[in-house]
C-alpha atoms as a PDB file:
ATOM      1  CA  UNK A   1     100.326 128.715 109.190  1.00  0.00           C
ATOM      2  CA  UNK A   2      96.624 129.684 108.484  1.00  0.00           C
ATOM      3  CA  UNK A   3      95.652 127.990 111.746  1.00  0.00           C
ATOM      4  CA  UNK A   4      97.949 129.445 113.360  1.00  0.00           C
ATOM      5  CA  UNK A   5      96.945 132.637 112.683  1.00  0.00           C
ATOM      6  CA  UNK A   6      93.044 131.547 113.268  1.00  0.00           C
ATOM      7  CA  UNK A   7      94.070 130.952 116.639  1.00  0.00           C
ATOM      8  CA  UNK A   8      95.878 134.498 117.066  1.00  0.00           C
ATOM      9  CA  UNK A   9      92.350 135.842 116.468  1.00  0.00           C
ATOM     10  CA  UNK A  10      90.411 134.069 119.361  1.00  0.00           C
ATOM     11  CA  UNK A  11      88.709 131.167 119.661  1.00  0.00           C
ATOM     12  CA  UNK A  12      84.802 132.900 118.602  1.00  0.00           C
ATOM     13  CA  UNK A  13      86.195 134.404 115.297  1.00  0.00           C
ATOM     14  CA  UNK A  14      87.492 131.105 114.464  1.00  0.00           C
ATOM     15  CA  UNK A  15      83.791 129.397 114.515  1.00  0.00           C
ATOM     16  CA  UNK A  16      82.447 130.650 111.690  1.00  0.00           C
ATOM     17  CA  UNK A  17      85.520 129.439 109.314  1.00  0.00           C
ATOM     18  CA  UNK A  18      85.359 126.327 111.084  1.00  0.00           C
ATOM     19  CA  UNK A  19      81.985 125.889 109.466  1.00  0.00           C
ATOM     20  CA  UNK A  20      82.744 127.141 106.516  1.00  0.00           C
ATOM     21  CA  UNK A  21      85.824 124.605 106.265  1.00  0.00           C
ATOM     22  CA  UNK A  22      83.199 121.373 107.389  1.00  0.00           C
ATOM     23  CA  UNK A  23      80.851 122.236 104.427  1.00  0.00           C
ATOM     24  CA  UNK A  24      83.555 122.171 102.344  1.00  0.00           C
ATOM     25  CA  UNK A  25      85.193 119.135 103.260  1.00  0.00           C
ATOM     26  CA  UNK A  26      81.807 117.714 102.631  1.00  0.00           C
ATOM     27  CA  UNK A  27      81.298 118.854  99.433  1.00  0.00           C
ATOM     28  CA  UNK A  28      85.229 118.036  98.332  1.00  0.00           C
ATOM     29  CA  UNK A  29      85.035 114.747  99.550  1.00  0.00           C
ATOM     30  CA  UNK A  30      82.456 113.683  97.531  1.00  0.00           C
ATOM     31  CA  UNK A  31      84.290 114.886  94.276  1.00  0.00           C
ATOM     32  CA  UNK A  32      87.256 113.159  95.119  1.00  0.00           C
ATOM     33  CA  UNK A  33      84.974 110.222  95.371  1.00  0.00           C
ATOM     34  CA  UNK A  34      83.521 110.669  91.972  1.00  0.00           C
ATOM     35  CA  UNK A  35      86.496 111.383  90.429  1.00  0.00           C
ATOM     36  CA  UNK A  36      88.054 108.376  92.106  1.00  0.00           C
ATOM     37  CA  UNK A  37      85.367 106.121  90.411  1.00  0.00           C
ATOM     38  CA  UNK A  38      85.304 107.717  87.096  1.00  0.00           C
ATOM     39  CA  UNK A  39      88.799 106.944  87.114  1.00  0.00           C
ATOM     40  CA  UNK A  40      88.540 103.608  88.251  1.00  0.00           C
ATOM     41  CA  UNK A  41      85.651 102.723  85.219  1.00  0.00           C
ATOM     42  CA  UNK A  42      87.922 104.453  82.550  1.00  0.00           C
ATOM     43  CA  UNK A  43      90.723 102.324  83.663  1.00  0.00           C
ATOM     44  CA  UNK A  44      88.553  99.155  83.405  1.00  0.00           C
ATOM     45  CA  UNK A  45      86.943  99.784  80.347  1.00  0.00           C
ATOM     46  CA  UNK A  46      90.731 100.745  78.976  1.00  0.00           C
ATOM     47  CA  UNK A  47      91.982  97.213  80.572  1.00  0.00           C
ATOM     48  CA  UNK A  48      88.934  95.150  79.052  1.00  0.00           C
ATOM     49  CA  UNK A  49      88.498  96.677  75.519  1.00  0.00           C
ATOM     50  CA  UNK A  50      92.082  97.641  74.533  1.00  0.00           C
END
Protein backbone atom coordinates (compact mmCIF):
# COMPACT_ATOMS: atom_id res chain seq x y z
CA UNK A 1 0.00 0.00 0.00
CA UNK A 2 2.87 2.52 0.73
CA UNK A 3 4.16 1.93 -2.80
CA UNK A 4 1.29 2.31 -4.07
CA UNK A 5 0.75 5.47 -2.91
CA UNK A 6 4.62 6.47 -3.80
CA UNK A 7 3.63 5.89 -7.19
CA UNK A 8 0.34 8.17 -6.96
CA UNK A 9 2.88 10.94 -6.27
CA UNK A 10 5.09 10.70 -9.48
CA UNK A 11 7.91 9.03 -10.32
CA UNK A 12 10.64 12.27 -9.12
CA UNK A 13 9.08 12.48 -5.57
CA UNK A 14 9.57 8.89 -5.25
CA UNK A 15 13.61 9.18 -5.71
CA UNK A 16 14.51 10.55 -2.77
CA UNK A 17 12.64 7.72 -0.52
CA UNK A 18 14.04 5.32 -2.78
CA UNK A 19 17.39 6.35 -1.38
CA UNK A 20 16.46 6.69 1.76
CA UNK A 21 14.97 2.99 1.70
CA UNK A 22 18.65 1.58 -0.03
CA UNK A 23 20.64 3.07 2.95
CA UNK A 24 18.52 1.45 5.08
CA UNK A 25 18.40 -1.85 3.73
CA UNK A 26 22.10 -1.55 4.00
CA UNK A 27 22.37 -0.73 7.32
CA UNK A 28 19.42 -3.46 8.41
CA UNK A 29 20.99 -6.07 6.66
CA UNK A 30 23.97 -6.02 8.38
CA UNK A 31 22.16 -6.27 11.86
CA UNK A 32 20.27 -9.08 10.84
CA UNK A 33 23.61 -10.51 10.03
CA UNK A 34 25.05 -9.86 13.40
CA UNK A 35 22.28 -10.87 15.14
CA UNK A 36 22.13 -14.01 13.05
CA UNK A 37 25.72 -14.90 14.25
CA UNK A 38 25.40 -13.91 17.78
CA UNK A 39 22.69 -16.25 17.76
CA UNK A 40 24.35 -18.88 16.08
CA UNK A 41 27.63 -18.66 18.82
CA UNK A 42 25.12 -18.58 21.81
CA UNK A 43 23.53 -21.63 20.46
CA UNK A 44 26.94 -23.38 20.12
CA UNK A 45 28.40 -22.46 23.18
CA UNK A 46 24.78 -23.61 24.82
CA UNK A 47 25.15 -27.07 22.71
CA UNK A 48 28.96 -27.60 23.76
CA UNK A 49 29.01 -26.52 27.48
CA UNK A 50 25.52 -27.52 28.73
Amino acid sequence: MLFVALVAFGAQNIAPFVRKLRAADAWIARLAAVVFILVGINAILLYWFL
